[in-house]
C-alpha atoms as a PDB file:
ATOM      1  CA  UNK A   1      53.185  11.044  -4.358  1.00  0.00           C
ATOM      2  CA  UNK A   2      52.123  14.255  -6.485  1.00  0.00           C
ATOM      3  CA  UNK A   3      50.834  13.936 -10.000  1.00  0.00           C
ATOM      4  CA  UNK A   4      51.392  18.187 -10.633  1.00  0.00           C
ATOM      5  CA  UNK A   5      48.988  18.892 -13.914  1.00  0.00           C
ATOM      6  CA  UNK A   6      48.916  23.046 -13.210  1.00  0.00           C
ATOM      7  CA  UNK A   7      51.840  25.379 -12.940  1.00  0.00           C
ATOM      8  CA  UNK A   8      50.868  25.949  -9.205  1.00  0.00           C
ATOM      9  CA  UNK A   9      50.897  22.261  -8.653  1.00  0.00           C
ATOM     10  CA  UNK A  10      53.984  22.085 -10.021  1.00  0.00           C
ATOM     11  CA  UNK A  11      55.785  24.244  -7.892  1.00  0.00           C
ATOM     12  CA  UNK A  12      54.045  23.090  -4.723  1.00  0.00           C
ATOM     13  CA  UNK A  13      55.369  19.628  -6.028  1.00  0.00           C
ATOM     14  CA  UNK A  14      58.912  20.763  -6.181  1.00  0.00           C
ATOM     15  CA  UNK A  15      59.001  22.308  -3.057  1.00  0.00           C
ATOM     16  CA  UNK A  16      57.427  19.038  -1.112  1.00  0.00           C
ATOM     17  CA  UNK A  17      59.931  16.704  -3.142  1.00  0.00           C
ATOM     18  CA  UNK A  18      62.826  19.397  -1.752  1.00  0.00           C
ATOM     19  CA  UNK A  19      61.785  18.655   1.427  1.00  0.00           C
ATOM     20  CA  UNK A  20      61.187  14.709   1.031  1.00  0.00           C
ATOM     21  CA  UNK A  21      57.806  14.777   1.954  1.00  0.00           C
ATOM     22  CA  UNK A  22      56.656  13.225  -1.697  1.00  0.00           C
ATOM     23  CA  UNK A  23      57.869  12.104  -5.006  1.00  0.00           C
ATOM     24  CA  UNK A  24      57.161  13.734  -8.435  1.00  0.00           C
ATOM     25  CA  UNK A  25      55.240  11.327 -11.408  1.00  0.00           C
ATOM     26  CA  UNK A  26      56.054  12.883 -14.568  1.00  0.00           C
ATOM     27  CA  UNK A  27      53.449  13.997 -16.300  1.00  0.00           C
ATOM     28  CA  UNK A  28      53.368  13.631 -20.329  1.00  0.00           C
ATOM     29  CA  UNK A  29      51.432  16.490 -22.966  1.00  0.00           C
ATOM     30  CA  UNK A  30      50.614  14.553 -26.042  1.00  0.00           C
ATOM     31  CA  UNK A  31      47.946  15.909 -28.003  1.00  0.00           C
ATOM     32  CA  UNK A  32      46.649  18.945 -25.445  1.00  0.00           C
ATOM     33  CA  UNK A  33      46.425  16.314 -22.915  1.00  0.00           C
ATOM     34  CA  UNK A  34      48.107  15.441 -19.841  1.00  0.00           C
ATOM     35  CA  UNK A  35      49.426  11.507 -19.497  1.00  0.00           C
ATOM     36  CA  UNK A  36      51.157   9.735 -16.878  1.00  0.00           C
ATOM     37  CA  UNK A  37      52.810   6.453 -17.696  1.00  0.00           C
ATOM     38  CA  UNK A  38      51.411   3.324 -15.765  1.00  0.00           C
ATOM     39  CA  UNK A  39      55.153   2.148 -15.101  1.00  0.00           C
ATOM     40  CA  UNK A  40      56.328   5.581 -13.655  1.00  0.00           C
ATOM     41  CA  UNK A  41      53.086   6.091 -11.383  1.00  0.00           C
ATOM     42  CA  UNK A  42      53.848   2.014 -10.120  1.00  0.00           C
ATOM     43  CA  UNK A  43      57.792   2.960  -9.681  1.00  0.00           C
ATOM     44  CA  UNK A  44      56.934   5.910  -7.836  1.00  0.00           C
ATOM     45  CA  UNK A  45      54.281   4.287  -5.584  1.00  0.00           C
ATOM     46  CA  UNK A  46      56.581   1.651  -4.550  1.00  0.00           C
ATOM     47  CA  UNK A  47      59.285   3.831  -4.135  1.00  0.00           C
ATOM     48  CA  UNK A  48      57.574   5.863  -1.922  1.00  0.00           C
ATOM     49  CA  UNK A  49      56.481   3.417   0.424  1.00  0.00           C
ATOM     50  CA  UNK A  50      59.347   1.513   0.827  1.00  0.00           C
ATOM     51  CA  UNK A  51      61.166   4.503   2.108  1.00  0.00           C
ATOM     52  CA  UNK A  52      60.666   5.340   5.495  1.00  0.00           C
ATOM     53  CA  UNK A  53      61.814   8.874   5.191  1.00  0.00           C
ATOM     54  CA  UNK A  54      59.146   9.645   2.890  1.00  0.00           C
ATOM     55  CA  UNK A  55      56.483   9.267   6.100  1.00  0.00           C
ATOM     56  CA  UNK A  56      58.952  11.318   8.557  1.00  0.00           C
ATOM     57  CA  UNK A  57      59.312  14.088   6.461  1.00  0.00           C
ATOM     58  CA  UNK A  58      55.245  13.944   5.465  1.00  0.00           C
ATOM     59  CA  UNK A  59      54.705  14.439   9.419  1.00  0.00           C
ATOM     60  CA  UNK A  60      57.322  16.720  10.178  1.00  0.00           C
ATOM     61  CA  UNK A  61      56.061  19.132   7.585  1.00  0.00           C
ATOM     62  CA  UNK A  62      52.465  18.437   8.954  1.00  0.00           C
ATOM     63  CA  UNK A  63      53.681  19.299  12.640  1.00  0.00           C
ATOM     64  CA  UNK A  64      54.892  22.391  11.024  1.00  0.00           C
ATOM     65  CA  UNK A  65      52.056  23.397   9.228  1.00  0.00           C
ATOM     66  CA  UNK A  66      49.731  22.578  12.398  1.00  0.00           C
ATOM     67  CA  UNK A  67      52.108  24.699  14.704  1.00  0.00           C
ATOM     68  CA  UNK A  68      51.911  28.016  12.350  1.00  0.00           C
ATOM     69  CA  UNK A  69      47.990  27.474  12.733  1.00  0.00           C
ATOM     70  CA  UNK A  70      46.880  25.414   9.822  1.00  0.00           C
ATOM     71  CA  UNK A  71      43.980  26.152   7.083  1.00  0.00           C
ATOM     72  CA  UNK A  72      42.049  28.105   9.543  1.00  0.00           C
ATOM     73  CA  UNK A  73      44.777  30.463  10.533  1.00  0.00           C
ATOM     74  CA  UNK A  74      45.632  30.800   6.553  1.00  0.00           C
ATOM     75  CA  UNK A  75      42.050  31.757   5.652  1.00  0.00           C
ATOM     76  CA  UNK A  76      42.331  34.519   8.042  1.00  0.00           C
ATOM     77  CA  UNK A  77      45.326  35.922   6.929  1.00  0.00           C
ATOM     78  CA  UNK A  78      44.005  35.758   3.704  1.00  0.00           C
ATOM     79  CA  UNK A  79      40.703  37.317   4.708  1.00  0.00           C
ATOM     80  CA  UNK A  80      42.770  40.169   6.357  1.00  0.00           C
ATOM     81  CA  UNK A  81      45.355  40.723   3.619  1.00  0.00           C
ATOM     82  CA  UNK A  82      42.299  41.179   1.388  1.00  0.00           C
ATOM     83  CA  UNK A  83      40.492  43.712   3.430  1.00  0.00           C
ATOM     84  CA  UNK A  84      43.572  45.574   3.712  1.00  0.00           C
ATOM     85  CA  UNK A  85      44.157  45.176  -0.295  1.00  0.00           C
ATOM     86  CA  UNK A  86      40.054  46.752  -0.434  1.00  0.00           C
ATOM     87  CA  UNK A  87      39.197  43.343  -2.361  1.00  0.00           C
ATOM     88  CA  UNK A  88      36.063  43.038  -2.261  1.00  0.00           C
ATOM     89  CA  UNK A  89      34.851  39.618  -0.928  1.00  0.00           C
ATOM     90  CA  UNK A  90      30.840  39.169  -2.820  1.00  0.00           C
ATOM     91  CA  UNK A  91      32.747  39.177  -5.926  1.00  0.00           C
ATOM     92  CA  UNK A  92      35.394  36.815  -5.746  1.00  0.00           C
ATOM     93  CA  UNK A  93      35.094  33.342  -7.395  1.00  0.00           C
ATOM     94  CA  UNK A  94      34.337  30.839  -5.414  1.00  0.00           C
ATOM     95  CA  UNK A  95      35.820  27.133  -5.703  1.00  0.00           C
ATOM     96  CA  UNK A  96      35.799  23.684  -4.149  1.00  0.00           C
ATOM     97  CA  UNK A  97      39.011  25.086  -2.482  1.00  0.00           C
ATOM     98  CA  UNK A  98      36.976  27.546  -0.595  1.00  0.00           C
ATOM     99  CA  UNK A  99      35.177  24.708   1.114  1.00  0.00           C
ATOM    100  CA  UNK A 100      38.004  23.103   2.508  1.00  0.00           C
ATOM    101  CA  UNK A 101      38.746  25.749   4.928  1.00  0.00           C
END
């Protein structure tokens, strides 16, 4: 189940929902803010776990992921592609993202 509420989220959404790994909510802007409707996060929940499919493709795109090295391959590609691109590392922002690798 993905609740996207940033333009990166939402694309990361679409592309897991392509590949059946998860389900969209909608998300809802009223008033600057971002609202998801009880009855479409329930739907959504249910729908998810009462199909099977949802779970095999989850895996299968973990097996994947796990094969191409997961988050501590990614970090050093990233780490290389920045040397190479002379970013320099002391000044770049650092997030709770950053710790999860």
């Amino acid at each position: 189940m993905i609740i996207p509420t940033y333009s990166e989220r939402e694309s990361n959404a679409r592309r897991i929902a392509a590949l059946g790994a998860g389900a969209i909510v909608s998300v809802e802007h009223a008033s600057g803010e971002k609202r998801v409707r009880v009855d479409d996060l329930r739907a959504t929940v249910r729908h998810v776990l009462r199909d099977p499919s949802f779970t095999h493709n989850a895996k299968r795109m973990g097996e994947r992921l796990r094969a191409y090295g997961g988050p501590v391959r990614a970090a050093r590609l990233i780490e290389r592609f920045s040397q190479r691109a002379g970013v320099d590392r002391r000044n770049a922002p650092r997030s709770s993202a950053a710790c999860l690798v």
